[in-house]
C-alpha atoms as a PDB file:
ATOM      1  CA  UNK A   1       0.000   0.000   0.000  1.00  0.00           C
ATOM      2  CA  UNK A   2       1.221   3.258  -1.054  1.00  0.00           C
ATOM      3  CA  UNK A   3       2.400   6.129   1.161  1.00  0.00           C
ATOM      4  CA  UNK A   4       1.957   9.835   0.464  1.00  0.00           C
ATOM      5  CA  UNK A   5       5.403  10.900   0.502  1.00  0.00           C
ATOM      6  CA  UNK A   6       4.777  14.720  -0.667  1.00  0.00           C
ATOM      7  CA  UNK A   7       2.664  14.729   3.101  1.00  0.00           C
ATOM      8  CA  UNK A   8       6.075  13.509   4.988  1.00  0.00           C
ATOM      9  CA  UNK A   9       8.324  16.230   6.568  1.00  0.00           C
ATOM     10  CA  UNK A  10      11.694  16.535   5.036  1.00  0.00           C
ATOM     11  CA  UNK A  11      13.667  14.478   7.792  1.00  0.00           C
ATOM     12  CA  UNK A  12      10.888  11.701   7.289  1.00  0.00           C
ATOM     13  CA  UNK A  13      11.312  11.610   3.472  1.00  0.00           C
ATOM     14  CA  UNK A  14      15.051  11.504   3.800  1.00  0.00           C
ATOM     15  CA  UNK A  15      14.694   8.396   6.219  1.00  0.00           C
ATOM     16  CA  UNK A  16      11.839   6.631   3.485  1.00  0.00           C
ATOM     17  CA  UNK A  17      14.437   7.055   1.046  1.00  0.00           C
ATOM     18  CA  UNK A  18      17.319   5.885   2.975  1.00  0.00           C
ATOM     19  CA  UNK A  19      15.314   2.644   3.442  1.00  0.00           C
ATOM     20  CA  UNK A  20      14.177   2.225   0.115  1.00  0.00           C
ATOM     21  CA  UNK A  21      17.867   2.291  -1.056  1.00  0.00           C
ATOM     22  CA  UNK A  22      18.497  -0.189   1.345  1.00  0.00           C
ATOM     23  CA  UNK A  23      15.634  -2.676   0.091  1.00  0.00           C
ATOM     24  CA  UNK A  24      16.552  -2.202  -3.429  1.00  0.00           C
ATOM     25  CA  UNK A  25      20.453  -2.636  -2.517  1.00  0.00           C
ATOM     26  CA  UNK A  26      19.769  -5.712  -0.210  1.00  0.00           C
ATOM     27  CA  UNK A  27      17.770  -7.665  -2.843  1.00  0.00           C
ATOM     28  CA  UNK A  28      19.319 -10.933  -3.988  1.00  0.00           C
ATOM     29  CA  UNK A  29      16.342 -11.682  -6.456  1.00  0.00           C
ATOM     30  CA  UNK A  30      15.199 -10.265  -9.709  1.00  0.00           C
ATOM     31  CA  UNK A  31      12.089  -7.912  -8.768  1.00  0.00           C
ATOM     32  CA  UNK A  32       9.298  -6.693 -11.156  1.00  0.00           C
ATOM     33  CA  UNK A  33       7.069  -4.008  -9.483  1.00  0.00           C
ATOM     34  CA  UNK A  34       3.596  -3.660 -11.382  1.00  0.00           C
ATOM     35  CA  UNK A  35       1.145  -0.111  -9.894  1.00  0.00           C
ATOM     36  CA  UNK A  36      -2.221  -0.390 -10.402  1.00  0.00           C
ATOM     37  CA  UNK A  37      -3.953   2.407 -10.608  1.00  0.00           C
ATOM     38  CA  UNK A  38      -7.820   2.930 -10.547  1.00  0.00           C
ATOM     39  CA  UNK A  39     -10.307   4.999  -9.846  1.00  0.00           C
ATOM     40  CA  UNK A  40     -11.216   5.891  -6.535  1.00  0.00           C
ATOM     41  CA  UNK A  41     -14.836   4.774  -4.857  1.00  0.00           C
ATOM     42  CA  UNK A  42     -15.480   7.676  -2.032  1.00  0.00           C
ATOM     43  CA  UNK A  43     -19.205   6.367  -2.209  1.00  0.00           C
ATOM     44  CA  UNK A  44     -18.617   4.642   1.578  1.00  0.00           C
ATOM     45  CA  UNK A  45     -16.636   7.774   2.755  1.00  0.00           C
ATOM     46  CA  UNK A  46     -19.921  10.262   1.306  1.00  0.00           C
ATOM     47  CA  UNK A  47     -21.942   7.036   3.536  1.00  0.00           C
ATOM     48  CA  UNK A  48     -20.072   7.786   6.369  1.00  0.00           C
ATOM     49  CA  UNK A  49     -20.110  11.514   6.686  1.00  0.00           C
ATOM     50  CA  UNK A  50     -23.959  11.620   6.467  1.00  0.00           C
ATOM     51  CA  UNK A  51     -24.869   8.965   8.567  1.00  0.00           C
ATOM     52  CA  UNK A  52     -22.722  10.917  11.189  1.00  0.00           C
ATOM     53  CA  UNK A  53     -24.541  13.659  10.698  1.00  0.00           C
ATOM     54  CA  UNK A  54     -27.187  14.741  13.356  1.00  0.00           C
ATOM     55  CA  UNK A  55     -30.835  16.278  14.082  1.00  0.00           C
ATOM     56  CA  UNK A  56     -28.481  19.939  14.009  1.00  0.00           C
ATOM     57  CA  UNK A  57     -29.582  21.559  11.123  1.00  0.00           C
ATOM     58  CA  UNK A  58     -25.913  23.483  11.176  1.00  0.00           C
ATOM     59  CA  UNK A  59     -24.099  20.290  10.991  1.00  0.00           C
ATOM     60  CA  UNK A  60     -26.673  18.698   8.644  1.00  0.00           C
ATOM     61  CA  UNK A  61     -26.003  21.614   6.228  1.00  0.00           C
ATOM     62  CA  UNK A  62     -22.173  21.305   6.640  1.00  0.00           C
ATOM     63  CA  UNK A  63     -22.337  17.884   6.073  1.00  0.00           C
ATOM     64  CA  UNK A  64     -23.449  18.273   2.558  1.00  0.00           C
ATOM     65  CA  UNK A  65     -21.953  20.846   1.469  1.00  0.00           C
ATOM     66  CA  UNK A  66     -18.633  18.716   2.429  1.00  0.00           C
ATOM     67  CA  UNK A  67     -20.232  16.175   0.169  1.00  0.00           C
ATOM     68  CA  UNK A  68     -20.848  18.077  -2.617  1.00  0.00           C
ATOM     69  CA  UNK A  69     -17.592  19.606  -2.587  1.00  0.00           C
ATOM     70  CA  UNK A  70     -16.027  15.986  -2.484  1.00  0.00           C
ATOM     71  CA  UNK A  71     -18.328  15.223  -5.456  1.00  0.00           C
ATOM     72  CA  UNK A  72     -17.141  18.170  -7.130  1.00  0.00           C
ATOM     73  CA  UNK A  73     -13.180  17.454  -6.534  1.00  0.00           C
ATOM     74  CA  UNK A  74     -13.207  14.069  -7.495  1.00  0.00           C
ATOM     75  CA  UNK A  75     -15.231  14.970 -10.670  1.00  0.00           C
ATOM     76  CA  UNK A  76     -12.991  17.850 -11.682  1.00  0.00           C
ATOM     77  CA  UNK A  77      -9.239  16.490 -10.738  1.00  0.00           C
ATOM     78  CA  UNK A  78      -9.948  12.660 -10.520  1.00  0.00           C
ATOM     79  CA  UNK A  79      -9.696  10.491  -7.565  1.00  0.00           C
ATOM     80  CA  UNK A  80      -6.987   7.870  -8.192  1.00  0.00           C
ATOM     81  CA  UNK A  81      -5.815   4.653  -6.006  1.00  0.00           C
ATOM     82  CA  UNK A  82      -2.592   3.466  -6.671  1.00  0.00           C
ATOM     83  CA  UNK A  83      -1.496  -0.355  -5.347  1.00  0.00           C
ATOM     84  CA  UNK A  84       1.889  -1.385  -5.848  1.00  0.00           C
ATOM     85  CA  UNK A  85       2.745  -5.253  -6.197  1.00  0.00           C
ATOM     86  CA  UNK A  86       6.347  -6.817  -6.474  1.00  0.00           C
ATOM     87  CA  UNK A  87       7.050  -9.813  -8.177  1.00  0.00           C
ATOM     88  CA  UNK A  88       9.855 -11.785  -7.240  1.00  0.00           C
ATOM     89  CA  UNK A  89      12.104 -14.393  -9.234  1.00  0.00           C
ATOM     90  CA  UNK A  90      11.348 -17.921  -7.572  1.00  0.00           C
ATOM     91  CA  UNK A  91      14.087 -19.521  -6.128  1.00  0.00           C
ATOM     92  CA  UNK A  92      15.155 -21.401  -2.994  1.00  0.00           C
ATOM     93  CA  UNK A  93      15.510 -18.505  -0.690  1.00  0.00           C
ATOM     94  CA  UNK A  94      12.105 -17.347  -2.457  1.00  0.00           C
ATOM     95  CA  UNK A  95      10.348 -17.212   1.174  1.00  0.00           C
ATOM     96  CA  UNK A  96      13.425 -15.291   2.801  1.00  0.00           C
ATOM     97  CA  UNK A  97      13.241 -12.372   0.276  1.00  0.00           C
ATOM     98  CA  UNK A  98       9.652 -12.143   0.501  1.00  0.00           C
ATOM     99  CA  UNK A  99      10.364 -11.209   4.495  1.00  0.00           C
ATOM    100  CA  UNK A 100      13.377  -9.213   3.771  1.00  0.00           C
ATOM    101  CA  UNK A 101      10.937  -6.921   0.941  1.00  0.00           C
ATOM    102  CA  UNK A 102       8.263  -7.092   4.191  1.00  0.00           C
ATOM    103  CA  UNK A 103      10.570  -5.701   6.479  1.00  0.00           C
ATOM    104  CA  UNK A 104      12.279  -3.383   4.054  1.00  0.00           C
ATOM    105  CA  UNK A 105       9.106  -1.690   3.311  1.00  0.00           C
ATOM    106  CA  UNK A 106       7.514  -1.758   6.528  1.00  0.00           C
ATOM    107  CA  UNK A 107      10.753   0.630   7.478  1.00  0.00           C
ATOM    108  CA  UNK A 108       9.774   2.956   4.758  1.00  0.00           C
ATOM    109  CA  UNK A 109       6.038   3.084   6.316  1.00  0.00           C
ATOM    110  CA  UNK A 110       3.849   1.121   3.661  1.00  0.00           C
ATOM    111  CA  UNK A 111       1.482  -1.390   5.182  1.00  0.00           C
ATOM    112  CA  UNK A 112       2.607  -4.805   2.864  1.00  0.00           C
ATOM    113  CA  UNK A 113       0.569  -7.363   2.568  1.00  0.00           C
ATOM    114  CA  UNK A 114       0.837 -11.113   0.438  1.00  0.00           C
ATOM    115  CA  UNK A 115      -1.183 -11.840  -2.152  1.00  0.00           C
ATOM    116  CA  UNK A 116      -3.017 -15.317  -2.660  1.00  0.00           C
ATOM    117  CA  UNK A 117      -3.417 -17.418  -6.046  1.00  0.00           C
ATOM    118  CA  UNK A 118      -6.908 -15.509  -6.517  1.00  0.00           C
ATOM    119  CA  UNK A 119      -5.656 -12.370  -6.007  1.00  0.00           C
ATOM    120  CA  UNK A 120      -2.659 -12.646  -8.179  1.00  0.00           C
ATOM    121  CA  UNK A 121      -5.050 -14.355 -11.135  1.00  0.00           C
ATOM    122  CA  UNK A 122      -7.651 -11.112 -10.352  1.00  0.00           C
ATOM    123  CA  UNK A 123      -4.775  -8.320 -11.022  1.00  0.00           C
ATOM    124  CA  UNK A 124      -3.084 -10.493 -13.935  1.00  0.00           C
ATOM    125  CA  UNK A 125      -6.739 -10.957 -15.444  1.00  0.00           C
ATOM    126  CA  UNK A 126      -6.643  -6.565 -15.326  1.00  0.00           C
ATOM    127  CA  UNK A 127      -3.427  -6.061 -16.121  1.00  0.00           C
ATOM    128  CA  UNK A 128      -4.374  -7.918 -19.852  1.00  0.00           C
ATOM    129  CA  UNK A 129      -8.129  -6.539 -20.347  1.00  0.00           C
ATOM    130  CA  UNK A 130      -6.290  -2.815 -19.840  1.00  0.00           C
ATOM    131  CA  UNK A 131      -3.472  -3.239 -22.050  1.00  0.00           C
ATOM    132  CA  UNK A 132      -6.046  -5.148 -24.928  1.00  0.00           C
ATOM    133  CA  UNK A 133      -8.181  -2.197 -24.855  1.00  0.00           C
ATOM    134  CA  UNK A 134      -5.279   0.145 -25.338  1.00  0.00           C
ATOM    135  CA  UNK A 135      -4.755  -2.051 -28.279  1.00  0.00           C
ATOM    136  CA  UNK A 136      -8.183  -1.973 -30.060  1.00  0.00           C
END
């Protein structure tokens, strides 16, 4: 899971870096790293802030305004996730790399995560319908 970097302080981007060298320095496998990038769903957020809204006319009326003006940023400038995934070579230390890239990127401050079979088939399955329908 991505971080947002331009948010950090300049000390705490310095250290992210640091640690990213250090992952990409300490790697003994071949690594592919594939970003998927989609649009963003803020339906559950928009959910959210008005079911927290109360009987207070005030905050009723702040409430959606918020939501409209969400509406209108994400219709204007785009709301975009970004998920990062990094393939590794197989090999016989395969399971020891996959905690070392863990660890590494834990440091930098991205939550990591391992992907199952299904998952893995769901993104490849995406990865080939978007680059076919760049092609016709």
């Amino acid at each position: 899971m991505p971080i947002n970097f331009k948010l950090k302080s300049k000390l705490e981007q310095k250290a992210i870096l640091a640690q990213y060298k250090l992952f990409l320095k300490n790697l003994n496998s071949k690594i592919q790293i594939i970003i998927s990038s989609k649009k963003t769903d803020i339906s559950y957020h928009l959910d959210e802030i008005y079911k927290s809204t109360n009987e207070n006319s005030k905050i009723k009326e702040m409430s959606e305004d918020y939501i409209l003006f969400l509406r209108q940023i994400v219709l204007e400038k785009g709301a975009i996730t970004k998920e990062f995934y990094i393939v590794i070579e197989d090999s016989d230390n395969t399971n020891n790399e996959i905690n070392k890239i863990i660890e590494y990127l834990q440091g930098c401050g991205n939550d990591v995560q391992t992907c199952n079979e299904s998952e893995i088939n769901n993104l490849l399955k995406n990865f080939v319908n978007k680059r076919l329908q760049n092609i016709i």
